[in-house]
N, C-alpha and C. Protein backbone atom coordinates (compact mmCIF):
# COMPACT_ATOMS: atom_id res chain seq x y z
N UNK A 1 -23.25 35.27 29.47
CA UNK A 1 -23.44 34.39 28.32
C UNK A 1 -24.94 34.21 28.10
N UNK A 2 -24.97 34.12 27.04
CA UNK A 2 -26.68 34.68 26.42
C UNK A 2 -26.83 33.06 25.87
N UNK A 3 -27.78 32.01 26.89
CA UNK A 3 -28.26 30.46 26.23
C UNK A 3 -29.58 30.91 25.62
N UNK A 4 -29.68 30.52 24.31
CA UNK A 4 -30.73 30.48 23.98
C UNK A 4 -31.35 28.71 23.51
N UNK A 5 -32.71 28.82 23.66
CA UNK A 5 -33.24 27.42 23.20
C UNK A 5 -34.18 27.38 22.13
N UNK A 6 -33.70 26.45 21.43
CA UNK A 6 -34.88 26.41 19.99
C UNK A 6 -35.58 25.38 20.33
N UNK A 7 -37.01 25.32 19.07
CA UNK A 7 -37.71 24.80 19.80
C UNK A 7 -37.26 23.44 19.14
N UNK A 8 -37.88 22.09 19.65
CA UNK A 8 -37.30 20.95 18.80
C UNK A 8 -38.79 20.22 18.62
N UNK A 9 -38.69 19.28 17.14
CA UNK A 9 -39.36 18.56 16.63
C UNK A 9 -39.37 17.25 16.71
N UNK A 10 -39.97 16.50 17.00
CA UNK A 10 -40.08 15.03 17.24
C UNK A 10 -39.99 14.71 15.88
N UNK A 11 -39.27 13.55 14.87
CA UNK A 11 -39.74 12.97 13.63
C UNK A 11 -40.26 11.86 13.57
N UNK A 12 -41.08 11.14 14.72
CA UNK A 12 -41.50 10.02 14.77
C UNK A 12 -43.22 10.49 15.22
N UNK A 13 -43.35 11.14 16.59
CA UNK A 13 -44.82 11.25 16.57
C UNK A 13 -44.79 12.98 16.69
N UNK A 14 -43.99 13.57 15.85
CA UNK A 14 -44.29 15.45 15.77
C UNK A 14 -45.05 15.97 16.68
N UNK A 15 -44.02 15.97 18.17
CA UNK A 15 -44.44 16.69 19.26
C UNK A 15 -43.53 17.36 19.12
N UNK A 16 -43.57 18.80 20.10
CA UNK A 16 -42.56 20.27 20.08
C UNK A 16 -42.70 20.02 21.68
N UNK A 17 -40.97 20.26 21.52
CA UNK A 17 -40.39 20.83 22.89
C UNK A 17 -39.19 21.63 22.84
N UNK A 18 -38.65 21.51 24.34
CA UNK A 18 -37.31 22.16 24.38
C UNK A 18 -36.04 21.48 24.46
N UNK A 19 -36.40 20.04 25.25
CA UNK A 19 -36.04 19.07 25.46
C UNK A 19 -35.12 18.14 24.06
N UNK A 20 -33.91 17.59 24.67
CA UNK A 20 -33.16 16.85 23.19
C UNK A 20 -33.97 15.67 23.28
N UNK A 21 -34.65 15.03 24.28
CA UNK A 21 -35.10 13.50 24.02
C UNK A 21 -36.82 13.92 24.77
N UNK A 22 -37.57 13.14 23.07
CA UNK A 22 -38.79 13.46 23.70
C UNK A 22 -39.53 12.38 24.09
N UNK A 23 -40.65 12.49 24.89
CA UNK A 23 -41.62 11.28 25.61
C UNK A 23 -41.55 10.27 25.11
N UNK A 24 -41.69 10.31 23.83
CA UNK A 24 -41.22 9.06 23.06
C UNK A 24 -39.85 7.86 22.81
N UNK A 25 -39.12 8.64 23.56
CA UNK A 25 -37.64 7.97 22.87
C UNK A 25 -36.83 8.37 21.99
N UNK A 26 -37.34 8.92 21.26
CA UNK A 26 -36.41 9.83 20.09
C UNK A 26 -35.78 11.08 20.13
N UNK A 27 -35.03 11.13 19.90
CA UNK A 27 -34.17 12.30 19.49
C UNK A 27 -34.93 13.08 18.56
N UNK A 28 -34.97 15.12 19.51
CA UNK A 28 -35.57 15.68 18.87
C UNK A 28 -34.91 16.52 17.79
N UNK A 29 -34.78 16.73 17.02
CA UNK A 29 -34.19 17.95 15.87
C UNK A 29 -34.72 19.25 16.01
N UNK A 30 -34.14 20.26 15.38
CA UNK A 30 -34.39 21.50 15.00
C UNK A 30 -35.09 21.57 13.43
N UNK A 31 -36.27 21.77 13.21
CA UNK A 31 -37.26 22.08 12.52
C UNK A 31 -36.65 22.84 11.15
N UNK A 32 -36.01 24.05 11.50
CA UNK A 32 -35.87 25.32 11.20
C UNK A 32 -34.89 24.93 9.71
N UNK A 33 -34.94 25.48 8.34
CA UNK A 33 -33.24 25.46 7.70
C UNK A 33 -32.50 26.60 8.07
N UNK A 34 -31.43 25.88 7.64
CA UNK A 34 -30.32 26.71 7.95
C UNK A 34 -30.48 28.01 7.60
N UNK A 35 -29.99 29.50 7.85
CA UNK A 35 -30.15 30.94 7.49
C UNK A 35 -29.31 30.62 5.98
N UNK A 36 -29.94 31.89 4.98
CA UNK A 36 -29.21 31.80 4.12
C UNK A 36 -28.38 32.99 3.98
N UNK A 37 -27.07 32.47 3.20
CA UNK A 37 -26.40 33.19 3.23
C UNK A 37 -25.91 33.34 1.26
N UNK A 38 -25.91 34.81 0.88
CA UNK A 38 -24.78 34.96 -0.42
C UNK A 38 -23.99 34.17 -0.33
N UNK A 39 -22.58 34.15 0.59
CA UNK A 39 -21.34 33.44 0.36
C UNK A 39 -21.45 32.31 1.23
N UNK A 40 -22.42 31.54 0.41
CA UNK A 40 -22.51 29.99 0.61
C UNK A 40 -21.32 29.31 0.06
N UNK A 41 -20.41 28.87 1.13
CA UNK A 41 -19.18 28.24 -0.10
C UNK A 41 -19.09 26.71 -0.06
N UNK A 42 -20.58 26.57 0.35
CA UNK A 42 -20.96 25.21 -0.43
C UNK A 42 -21.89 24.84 -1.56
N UNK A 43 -22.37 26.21 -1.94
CA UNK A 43 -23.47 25.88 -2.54
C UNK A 43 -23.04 25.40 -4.13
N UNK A 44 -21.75 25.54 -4.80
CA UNK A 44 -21.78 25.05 -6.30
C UNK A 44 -21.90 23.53 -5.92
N UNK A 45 -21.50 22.74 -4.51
CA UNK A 45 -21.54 21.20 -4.79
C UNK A 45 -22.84 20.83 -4.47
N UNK A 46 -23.35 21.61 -3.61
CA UNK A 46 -25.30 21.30 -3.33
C UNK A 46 -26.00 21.17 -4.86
N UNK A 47 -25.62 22.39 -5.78
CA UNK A 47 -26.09 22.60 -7.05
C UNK A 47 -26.05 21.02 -7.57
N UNK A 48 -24.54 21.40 -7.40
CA UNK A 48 -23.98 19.75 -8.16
C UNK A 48 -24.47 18.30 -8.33
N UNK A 49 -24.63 18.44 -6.74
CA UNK A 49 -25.39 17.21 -6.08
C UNK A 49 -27.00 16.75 -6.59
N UNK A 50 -27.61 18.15 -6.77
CA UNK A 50 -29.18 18.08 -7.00
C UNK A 50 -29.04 18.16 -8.68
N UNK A 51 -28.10 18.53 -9.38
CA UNK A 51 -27.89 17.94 -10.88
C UNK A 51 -27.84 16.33 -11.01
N UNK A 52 -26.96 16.12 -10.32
CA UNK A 52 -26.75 14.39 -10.15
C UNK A 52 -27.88 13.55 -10.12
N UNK A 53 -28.90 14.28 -9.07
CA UNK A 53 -29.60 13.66 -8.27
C UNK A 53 -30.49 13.58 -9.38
N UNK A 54 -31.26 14.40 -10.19
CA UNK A 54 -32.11 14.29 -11.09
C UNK A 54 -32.21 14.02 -12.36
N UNK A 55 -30.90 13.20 -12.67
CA UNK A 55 -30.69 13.12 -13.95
C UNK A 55 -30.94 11.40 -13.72
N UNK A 56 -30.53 11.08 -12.35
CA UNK A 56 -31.13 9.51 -12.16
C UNK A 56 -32.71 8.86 -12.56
């Protein structure tokens, strides 16, 4: 079994590690977006959503 590790982002004081919880206390995230794909079969409600969103 092949583990791989990404790297993670702090969103409070933007330190990089490997680690899920960094020096700080917070929970780190993955930086990265998602890969894209053609057969996004979410993307007509994303569309949707960011129509919505800008007509406010």
């Amino acid at each position: 079994m092949l583990m791989v590790k990404l790297i993670r982002r702090c969103p409070v004081c933007f330190s990089y590690g490997l680690s899920d919880v960094c020096s700080c206390g917070q929970k780190r995230t993955i930086p990265n977006p998602p890969k894209f794909s053609p057969e996004d079969k979410y993307g007509a409600y994303r569309r949707l959503y960011k129509k919505e969103q800008e007509s406010k």
